[in-house]
Structure formats: C-alpha cells, structure tokens
N, C-alpha and C. Protein backbone atom coordinates (compact mmCIF):
# COMPACT_ATOMS: atom_id res chain seq x y z
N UNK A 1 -24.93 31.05 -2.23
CA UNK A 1 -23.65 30.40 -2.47
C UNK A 1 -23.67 28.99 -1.87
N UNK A 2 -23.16 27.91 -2.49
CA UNK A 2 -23.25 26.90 -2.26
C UNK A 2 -21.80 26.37 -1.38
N UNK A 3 -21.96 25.98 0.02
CA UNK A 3 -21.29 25.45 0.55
C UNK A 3 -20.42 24.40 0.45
N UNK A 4 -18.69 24.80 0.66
CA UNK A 4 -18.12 23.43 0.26
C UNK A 4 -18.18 22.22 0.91
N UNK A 5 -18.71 22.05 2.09
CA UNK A 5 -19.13 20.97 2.57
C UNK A 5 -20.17 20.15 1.56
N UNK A 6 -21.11 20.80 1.44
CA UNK A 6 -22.14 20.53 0.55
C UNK A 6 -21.62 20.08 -0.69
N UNK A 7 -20.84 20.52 -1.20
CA UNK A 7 -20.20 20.33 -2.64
C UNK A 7 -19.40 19.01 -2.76
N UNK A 8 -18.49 18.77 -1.38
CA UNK A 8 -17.74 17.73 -1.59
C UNK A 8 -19.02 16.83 -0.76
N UNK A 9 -19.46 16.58 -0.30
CA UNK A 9 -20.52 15.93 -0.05
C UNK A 9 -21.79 15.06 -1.31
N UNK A 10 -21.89 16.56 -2.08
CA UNK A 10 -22.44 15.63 -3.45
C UNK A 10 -21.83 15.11 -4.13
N UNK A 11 -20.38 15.52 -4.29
CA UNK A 11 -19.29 14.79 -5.55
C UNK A 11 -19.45 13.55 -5.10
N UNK A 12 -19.01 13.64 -3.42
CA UNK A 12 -18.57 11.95 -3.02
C UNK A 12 -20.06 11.36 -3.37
N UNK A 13 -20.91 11.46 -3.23
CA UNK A 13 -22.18 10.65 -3.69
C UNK A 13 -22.19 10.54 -5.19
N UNK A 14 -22.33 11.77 -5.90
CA UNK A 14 -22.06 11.34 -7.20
C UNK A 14 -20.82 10.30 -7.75
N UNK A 15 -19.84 10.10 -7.20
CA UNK A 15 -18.81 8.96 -7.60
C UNK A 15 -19.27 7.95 -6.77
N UNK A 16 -19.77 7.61 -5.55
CA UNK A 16 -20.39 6.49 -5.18
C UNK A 16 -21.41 6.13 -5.80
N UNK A 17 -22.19 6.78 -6.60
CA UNK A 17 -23.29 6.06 -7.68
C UNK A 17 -22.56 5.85 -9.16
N UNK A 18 -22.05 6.20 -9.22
CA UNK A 18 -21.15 6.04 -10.78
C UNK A 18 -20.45 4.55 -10.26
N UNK A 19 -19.18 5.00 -9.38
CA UNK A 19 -18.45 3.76 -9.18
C UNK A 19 -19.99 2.21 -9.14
N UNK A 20 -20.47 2.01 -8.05
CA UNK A 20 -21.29 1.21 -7.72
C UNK A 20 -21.74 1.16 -9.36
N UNK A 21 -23.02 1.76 -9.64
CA UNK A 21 -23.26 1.76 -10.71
C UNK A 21 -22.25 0.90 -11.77
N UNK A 22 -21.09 1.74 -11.95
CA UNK A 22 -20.10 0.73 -12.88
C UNK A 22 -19.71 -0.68 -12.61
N UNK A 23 -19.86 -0.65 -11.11
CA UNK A 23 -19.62 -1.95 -11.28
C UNK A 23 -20.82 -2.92 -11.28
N UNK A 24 -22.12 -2.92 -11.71
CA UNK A 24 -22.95 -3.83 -11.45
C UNK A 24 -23.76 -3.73 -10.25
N UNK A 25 -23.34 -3.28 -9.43
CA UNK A 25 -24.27 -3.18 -8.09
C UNK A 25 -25.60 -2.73 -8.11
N UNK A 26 -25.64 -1.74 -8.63
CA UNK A 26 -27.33 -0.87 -9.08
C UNK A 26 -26.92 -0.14 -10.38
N UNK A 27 -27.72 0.21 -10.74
CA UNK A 27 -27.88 1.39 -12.04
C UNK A 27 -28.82 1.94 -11.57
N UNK A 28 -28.53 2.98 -12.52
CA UNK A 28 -29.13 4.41 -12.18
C UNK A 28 -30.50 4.75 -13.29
N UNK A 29 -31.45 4.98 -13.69
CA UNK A 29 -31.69 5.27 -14.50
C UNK A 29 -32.58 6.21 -14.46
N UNK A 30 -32.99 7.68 -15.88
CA UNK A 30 -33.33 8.68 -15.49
C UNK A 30 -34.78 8.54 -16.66
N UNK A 31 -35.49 9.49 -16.38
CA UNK A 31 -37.14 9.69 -17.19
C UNK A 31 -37.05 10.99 -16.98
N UNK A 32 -37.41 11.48 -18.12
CA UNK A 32 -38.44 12.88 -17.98
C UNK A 32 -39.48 12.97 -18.64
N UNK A 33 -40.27 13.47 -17.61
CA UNK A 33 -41.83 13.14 -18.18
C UNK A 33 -42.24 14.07 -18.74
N UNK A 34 -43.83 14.29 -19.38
CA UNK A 34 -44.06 15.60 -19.68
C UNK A 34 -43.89 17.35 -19.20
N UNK A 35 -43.76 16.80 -18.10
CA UNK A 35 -43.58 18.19 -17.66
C UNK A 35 -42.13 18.65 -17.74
N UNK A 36 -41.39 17.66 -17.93
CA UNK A 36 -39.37 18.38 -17.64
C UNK A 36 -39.18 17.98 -16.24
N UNK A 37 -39.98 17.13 -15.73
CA UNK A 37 -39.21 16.20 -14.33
C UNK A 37 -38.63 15.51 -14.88
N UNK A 38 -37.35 15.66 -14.07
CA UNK A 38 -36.15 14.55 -14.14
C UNK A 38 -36.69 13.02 -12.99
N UNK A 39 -37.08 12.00 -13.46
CA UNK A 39 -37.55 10.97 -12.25
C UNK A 39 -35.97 10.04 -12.32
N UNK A 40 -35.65 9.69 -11.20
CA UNK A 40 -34.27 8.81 -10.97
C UNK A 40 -34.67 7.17 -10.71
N UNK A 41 -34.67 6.80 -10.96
CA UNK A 41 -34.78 4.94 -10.34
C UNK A 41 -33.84 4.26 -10.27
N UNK A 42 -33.82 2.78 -9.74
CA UNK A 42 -33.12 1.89 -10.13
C UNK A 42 -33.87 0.76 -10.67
N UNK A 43 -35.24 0.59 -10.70
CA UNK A 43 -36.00 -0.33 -11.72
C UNK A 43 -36.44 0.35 -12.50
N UNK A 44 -36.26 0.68 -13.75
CA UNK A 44 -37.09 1.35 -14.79
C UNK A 44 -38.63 0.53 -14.81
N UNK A 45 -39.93 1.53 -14.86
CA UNK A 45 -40.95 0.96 -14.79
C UNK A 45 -41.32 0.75 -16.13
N UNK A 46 -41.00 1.53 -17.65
CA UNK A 46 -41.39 1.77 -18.65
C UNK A 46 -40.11 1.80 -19.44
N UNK A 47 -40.62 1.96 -20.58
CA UNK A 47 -39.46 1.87 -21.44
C UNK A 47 -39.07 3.48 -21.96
N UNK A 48 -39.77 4.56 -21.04
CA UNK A 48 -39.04 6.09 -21.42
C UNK A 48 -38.11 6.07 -20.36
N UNK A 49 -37.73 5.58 -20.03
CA UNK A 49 -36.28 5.12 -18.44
C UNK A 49 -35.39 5.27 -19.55
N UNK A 50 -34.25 5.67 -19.44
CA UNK A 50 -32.82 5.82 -19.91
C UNK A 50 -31.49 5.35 -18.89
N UNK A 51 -30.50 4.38 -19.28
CA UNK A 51 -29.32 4.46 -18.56
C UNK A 51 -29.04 5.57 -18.03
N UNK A 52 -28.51 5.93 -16.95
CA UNK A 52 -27.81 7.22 -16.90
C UNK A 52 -26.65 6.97 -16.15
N UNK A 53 -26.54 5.82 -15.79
CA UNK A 53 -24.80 5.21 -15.77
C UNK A 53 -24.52 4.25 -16.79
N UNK A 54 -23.25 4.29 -17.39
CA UNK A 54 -22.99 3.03 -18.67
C UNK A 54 -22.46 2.43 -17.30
N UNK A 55 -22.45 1.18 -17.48
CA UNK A 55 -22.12 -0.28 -17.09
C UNK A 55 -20.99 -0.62 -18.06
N UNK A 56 -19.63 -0.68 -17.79
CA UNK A 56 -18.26 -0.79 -18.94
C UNK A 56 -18.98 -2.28 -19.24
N UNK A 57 -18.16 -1.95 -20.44
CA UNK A 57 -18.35 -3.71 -20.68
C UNK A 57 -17.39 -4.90 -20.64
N UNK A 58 -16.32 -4.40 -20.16
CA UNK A 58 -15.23 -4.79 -19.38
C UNK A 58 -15.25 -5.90 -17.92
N UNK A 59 -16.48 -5.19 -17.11
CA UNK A 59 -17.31 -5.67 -15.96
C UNK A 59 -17.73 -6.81 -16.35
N UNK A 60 -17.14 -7.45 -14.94
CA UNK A 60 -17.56 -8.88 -14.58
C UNK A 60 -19.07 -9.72 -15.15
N UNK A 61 -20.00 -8.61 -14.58
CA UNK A 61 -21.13 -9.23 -15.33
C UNK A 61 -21.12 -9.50 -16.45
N UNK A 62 -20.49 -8.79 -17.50
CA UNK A 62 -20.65 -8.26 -18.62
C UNK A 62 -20.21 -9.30 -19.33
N UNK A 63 -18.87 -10.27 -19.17
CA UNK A 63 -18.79 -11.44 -19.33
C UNK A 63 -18.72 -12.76 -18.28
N UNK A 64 -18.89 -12.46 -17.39
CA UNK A 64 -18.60 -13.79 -16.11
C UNK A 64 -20.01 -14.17 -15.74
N UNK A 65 -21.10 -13.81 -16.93
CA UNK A 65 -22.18 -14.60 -16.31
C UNK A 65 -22.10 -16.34 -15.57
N UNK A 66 -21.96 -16.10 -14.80
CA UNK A 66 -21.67 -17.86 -14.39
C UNK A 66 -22.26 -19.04 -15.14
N UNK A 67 -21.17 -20.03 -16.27
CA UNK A 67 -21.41 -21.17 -16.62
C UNK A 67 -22.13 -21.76 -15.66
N UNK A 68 -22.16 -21.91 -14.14
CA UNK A 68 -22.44 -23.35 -13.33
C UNK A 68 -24.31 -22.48 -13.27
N UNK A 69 -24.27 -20.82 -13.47
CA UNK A 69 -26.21 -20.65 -13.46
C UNK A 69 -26.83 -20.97 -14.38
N UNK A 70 -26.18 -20.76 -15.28
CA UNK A 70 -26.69 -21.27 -17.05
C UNK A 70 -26.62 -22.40 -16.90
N UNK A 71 -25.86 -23.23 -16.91
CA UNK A 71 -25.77 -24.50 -16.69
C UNK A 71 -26.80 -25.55 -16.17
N UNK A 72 -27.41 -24.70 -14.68
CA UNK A 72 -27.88 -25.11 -14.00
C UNK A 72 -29.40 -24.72 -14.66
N UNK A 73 -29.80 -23.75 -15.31
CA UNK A 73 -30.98 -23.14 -15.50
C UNK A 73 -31.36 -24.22 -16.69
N UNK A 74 -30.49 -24.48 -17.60
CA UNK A 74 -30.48 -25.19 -19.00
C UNK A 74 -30.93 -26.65 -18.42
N UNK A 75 -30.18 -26.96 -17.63
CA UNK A 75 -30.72 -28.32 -17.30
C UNK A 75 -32.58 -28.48 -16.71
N UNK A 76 -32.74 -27.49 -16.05
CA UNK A 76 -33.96 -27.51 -15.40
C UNK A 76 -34.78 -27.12 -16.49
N UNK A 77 -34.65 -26.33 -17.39
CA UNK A 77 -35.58 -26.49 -18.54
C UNK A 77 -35.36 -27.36 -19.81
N UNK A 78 -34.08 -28.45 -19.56
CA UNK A 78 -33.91 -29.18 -21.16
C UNK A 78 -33.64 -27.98 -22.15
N UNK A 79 -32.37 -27.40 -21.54
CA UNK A 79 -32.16 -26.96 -23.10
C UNK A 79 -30.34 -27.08 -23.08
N UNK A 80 -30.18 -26.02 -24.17
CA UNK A 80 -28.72 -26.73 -24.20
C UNK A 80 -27.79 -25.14 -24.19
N UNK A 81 -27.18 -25.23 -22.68
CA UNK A 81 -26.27 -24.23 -22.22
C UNK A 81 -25.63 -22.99 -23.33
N UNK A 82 -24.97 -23.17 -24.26
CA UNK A 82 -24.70 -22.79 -25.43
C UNK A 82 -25.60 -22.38 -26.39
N UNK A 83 -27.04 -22.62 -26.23
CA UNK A 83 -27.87 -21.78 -27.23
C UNK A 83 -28.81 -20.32 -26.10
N UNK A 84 -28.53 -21.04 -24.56
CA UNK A 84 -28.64 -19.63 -23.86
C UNK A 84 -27.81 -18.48 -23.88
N UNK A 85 -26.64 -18.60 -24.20
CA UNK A 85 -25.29 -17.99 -24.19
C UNK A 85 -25.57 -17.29 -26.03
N UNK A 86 -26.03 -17.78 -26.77
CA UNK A 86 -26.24 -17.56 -28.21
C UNK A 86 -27.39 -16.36 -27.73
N UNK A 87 -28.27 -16.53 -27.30
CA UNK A 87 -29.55 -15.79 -26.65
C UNK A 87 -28.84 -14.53 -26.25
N UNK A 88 -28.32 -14.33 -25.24
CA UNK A 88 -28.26 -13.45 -24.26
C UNK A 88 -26.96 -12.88 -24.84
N UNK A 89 -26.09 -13.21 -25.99
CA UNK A 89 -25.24 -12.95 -26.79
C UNK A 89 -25.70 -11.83 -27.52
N UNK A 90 -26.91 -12.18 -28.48
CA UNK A 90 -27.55 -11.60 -29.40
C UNK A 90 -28.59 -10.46 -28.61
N UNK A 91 -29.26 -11.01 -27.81
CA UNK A 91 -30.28 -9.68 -26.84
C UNK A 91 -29.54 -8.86 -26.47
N UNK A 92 -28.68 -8.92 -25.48
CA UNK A 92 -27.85 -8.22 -24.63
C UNK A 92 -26.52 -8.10 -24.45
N UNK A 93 -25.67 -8.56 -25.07
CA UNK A 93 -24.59 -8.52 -25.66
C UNK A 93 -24.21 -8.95 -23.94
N UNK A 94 -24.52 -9.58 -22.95
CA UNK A 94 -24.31 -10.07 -21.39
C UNK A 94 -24.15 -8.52 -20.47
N UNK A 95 -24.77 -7.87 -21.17
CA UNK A 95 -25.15 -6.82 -20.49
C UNK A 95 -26.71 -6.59 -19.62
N UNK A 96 -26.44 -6.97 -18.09
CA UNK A 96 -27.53 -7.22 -17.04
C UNK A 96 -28.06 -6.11 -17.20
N UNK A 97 -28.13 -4.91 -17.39
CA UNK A 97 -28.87 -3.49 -17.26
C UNK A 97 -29.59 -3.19 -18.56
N UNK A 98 -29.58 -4.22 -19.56
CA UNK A 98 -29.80 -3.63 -21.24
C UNK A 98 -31.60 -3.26 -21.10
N UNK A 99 -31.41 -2.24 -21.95
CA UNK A 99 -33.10 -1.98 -21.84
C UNK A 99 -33.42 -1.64 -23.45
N UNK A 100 -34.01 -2.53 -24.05
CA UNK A 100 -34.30 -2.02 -25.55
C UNK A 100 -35.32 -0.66 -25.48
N UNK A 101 -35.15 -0.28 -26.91
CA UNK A 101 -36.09 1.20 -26.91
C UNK A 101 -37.94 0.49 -26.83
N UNK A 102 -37.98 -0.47 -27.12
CA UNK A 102 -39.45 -1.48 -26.92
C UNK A 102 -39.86 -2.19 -25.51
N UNK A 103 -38.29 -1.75 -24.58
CA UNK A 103 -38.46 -1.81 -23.00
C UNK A 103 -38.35 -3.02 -22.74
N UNK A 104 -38.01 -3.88 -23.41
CA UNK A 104 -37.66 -5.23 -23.23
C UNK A 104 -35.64 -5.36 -22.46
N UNK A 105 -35.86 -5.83 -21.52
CA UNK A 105 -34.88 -5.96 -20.10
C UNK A 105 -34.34 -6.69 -19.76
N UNK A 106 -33.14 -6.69 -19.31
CA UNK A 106 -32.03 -7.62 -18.89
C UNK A 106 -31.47 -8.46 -19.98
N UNK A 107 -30.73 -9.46 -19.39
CA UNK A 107 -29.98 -10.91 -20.40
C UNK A 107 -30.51 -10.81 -21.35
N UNK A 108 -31.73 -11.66 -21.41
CA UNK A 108 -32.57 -11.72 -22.20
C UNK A 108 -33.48 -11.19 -22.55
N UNK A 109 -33.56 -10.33 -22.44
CA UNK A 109 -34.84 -8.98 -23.01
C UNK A 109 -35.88 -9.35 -22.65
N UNK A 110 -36.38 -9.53 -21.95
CA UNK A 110 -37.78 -10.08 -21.64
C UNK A 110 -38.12 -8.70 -21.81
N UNK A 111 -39.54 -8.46 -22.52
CA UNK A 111 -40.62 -7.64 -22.20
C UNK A 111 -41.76 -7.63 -21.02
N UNK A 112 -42.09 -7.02 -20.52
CA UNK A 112 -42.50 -6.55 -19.19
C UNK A 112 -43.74 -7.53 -18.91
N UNK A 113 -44.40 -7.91 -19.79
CA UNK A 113 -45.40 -8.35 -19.28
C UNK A 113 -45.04 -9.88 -19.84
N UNK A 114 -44.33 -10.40 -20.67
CA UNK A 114 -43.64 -11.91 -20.42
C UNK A 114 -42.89 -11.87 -19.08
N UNK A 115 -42.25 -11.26 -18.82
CA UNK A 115 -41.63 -11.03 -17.18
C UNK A 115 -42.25 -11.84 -16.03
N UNK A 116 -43.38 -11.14 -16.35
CA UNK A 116 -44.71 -11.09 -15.09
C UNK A 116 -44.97 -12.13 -15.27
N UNK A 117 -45.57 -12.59 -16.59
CA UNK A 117 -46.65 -14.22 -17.10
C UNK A 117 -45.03 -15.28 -16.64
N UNK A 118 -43.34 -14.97 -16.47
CA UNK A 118 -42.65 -16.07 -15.94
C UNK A 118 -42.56 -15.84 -14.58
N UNK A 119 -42.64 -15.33 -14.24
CA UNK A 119 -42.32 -15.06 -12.49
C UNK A 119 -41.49 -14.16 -12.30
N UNK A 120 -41.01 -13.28 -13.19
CA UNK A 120 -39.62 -12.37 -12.88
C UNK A 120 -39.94 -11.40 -11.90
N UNK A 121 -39.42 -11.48 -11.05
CA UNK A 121 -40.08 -9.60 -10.03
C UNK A 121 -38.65 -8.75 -10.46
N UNK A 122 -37.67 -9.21 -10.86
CA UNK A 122 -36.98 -8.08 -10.60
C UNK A 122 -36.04 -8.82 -12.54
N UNK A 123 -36.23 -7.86 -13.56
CA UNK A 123 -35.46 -8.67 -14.70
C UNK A 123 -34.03 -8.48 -15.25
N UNK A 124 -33.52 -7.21 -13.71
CA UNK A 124 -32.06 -6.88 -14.07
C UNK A 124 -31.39 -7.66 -13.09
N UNK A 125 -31.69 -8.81 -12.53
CA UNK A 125 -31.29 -9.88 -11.61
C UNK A 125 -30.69 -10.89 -12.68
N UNK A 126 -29.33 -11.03 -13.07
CA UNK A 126 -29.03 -12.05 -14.04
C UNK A 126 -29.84 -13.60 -13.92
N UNK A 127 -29.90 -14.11 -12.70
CA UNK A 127 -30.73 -15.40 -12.41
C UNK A 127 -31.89 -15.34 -12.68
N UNK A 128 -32.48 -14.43 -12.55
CA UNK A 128 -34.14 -13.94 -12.60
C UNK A 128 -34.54 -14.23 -13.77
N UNK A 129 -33.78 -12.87 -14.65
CA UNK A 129 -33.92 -13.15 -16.22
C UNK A 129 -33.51 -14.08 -16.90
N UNK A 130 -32.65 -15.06 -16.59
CA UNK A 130 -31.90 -15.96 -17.42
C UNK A 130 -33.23 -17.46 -16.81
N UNK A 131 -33.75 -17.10 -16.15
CA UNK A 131 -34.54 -17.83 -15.34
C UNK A 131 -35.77 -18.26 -16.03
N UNK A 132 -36.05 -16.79 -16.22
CA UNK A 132 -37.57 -16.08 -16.88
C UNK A 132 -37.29 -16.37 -18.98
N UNK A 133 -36.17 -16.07 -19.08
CA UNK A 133 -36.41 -16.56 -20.26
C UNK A 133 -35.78 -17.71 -20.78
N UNK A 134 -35.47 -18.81 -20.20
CA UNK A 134 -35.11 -20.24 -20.03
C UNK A 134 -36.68 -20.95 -20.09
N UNK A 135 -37.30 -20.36 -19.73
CA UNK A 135 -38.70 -21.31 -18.87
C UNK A 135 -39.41 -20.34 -20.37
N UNK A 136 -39.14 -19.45 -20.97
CA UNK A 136 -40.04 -18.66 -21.70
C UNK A 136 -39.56 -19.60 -23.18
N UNK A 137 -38.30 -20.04 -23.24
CA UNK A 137 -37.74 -20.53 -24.95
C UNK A 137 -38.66 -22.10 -24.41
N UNK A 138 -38.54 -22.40 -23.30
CA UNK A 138 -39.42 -23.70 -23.29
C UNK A 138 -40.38 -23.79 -23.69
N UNK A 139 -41.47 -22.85 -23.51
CA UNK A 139 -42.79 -22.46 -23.39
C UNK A 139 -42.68 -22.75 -25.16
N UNK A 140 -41.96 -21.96 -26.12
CA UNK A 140 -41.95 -21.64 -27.08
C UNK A 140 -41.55 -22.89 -27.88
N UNK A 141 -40.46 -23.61 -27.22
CA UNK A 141 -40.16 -24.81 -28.71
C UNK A 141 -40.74 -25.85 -27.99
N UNK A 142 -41.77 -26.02 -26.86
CA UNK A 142 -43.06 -27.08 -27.16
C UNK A 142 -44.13 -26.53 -27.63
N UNK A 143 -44.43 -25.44 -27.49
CA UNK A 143 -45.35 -24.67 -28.99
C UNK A 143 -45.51 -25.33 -30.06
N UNK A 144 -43.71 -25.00 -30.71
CA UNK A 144 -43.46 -25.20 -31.79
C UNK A 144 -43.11 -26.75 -32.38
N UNK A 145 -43.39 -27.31 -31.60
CA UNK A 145 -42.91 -28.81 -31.38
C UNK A 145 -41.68 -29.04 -31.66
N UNK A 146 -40.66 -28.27 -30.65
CA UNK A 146 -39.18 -28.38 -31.19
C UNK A 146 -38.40 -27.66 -32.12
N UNK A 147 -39.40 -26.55 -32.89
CA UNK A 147 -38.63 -26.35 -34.10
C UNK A 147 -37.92 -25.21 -33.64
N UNK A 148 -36.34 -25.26 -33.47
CA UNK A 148 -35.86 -24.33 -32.77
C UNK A 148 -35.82 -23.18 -33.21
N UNK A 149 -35.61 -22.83 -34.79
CA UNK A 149 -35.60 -21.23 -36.08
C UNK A 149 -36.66 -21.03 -35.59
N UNK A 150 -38.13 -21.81 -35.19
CA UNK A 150 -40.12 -21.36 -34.87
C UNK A 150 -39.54 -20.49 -33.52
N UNK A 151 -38.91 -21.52 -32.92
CA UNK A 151 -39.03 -21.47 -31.53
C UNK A 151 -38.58 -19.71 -31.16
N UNK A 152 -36.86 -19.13 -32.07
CA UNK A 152 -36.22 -18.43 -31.58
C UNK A 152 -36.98 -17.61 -32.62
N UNK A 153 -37.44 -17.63 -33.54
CA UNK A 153 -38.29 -16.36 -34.06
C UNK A 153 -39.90 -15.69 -32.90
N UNK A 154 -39.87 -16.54 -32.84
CA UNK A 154 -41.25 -16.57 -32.17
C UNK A 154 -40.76 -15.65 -30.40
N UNK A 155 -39.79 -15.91 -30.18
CA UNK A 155 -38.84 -15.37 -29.09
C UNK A 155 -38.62 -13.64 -29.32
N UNK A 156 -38.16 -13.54 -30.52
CA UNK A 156 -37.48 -12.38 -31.01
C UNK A 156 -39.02 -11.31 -31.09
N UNK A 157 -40.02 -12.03 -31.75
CA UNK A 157 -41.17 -11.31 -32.04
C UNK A 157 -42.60 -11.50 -31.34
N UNK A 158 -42.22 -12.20 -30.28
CA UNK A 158 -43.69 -13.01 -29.91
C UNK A 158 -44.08 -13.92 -30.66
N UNK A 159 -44.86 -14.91 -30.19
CA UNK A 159 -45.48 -15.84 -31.09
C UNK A 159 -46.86 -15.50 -31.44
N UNK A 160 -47.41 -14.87 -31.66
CA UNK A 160 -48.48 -14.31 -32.56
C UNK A 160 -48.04 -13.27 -33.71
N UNK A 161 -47.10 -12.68 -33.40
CA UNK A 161 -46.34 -11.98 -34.18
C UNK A 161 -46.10 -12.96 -35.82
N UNK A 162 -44.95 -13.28 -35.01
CA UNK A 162 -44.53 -14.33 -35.75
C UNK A 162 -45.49 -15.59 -36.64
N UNK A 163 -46.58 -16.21 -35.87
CA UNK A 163 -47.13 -16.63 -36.69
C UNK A 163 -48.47 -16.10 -37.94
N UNK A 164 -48.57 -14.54 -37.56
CA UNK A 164 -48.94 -13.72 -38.56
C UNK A 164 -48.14 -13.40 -39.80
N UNK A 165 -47.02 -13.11 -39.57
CA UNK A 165 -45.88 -12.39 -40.33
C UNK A 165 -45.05 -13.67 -40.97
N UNK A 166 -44.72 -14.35 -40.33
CA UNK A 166 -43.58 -16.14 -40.79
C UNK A 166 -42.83 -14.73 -40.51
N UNK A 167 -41.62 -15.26 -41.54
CA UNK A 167 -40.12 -15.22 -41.59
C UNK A 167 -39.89 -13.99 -42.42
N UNK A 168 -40.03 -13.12 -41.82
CA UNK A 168 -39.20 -11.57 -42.52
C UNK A 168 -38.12 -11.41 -42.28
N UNK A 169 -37.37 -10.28 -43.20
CA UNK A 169 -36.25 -10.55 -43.22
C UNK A 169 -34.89 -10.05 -42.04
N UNK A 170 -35.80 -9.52 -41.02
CA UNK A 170 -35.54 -9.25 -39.84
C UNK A 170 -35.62 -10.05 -38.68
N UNK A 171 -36.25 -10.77 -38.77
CA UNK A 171 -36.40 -11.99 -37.96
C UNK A 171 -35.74 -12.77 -38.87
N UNK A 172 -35.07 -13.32 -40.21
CA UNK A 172 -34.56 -14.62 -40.18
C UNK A 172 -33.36 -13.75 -40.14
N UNK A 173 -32.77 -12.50 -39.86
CA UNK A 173 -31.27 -12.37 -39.52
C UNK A 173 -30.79 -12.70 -37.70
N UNK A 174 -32.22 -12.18 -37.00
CA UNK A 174 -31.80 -12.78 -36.07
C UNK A 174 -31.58 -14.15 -35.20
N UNK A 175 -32.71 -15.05 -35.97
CA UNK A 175 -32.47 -16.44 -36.02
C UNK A 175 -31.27 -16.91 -36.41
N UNK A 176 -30.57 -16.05 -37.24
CA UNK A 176 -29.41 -16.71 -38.16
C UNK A 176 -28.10 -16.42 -37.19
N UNK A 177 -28.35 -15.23 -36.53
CA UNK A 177 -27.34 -14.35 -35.64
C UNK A 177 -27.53 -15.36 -34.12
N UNK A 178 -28.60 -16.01 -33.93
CA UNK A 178 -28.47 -16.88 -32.64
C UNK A 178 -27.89 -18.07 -33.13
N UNK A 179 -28.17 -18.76 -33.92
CA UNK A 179 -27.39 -20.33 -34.62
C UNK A 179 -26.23 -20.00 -34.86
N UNK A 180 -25.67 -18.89 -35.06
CA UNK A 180 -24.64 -18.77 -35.07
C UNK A 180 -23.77 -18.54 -34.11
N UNK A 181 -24.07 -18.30 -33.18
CA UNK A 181 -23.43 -17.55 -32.15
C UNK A 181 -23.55 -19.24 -31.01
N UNK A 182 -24.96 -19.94 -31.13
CA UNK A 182 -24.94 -21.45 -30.43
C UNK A 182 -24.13 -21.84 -30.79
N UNK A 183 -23.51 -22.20 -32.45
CA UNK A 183 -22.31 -23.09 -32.72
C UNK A 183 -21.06 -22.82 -32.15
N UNK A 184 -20.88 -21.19 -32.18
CA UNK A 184 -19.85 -20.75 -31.47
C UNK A 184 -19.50 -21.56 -29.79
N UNK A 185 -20.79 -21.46 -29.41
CA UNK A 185 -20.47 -21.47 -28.10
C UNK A 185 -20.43 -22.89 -27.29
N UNK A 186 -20.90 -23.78 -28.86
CA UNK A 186 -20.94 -25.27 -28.09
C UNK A 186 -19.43 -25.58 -28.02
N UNK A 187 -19.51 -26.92 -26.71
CA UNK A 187 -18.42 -27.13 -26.37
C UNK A 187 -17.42 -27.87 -27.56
C-alpha cells in the first residue's frame, strides 16, 4: 500500500514539473527505447525524445521572444530583424521547446549537427538558437550570393539538398510561407 505521505509528495512534484515546465523553465521530455524503458530528460539527445509537457502557447516565450535579442543578433549577422521573426514564425511557431519528427530543435530548428558546426551547446536556449541560426542563414545567403528564396530553401533542406533537388514543391511553399510572414513583420 502506498503511503499518503508518499502520494502527496509525488503529486506536489508532479505539478512542480508541469507548472515549471509550462512555464518555460525546463521541459520534460520522455523516450522509450527498445526495451519499454521510459528515459526522462530535459535535453532530448535524438529525435525519438517526445514532449511530455505542452508548453501553452499563451507563454511568454511563446510570443515575447525579445525584439532588443533579435534585434541585436540581426545586426551582428547583417540581416534584417523581421525575416528572423518570418524564420522562427514558420519553424517554430516561437515555440523554444519545438522538436521536429527529423529532430531538428528550438526557434529555429536547427538540426543537431548544424547546432554543433554553429556553436550551439544547448538549442532550447532562445539566444543560443536564434544565435546558431542567425550565423547559419549567413553562412547560407553568402553561399548563395544573396539570393534570399537560395538562401531560405537551402535553410529548410540543407544546401546540398537543395542544390540536388532546386525548387520542389515543398520547399517553394515554404520559401513562400517565410516572405510572407517577413513582409508581415517588417516595420
């Protein structure tokens, strides 16, 4: 028989990881591996990691990414505030915890090993990632010599991807879904 000490003891932990959790502080996230272990983290190492707290989207992060970090990040790489906001619009809807089913993380989805090749150690750090893929769209539209549709396809799919494949019709909706969302957001 399970003790009520014990009982109200796990609830209160279980609502201290939910609450926290909800608000941005950590997330929770769960794996089960082959065997039927349940593994718990708060950095997913792989992309079989699952949320196992939603993050409302109501939460501060969720829209109060700070203009003055973007701001500040845009300037240090020459780009223009409003097409990061178009970015991290379309990746992550400004959801810091987002993990695609291809394991690509945070703001901006960085995939794990672009992460690493920008410096990210940690990519559910809004600064980190907004950091890591600021310095990554750079990398990409002097590639492309500017061409920003090269630049943000090449983003969406890698740039080898992309310059195997050009413009499918999945990649020019999401090119189309970031220009759109930049116009929105310029001043």
């Amino acid at each position: 028989m399970i003790g009520k000490k014990w009982l109200i003891s796990f609830y209160s932990l279980l609502f201290f990881c939910i609450f926290t959790a909800s608000l941005g502080w950590c997330g929770i996230y769960v794996y089960k591996d082959k065997n039927g272990v349940l593994h718990f983290t708060d950095t997913p190492r792989h992309h079989g990691y699952r949320s196992f707290f939603k993050t409302p989207k109501s939460f501060y992060w969720r829209y109060k990414i700070s203009d003055k970090l973007i701001n500040k990040i845009a300037q240090k790489y020459e780009l223009a505030p409003a097409l990061l906001k178009a970015i991290i619009k379309v990746e992550s809807d400004f959801d810091h915890a987002a993990i695609s089913k291809a394991g690509a993380m945070g703001l901006m989805q960085l995939m794990p090993e672009t992460a690493r090749e920008m410096g990210v150690k940690n990519p559910f750090s809004p600064e980190e990632n907004i950091e890591g893929g600021a310095r990554y769209l750079r990398q990409l539209l002097n590639q492309f010599q500017g061409n920003l549709s090269h630049a943000l396809a090449a983003y969406f799919v890698g740039p080898t991807a992309f310059s195997q494949t050009g413009y499918t019709p999945e990649i020019k909706t999401y090119v189309d879904r970031v220009l759109r969302y930049y116009q929105y957001y310029l001043p």
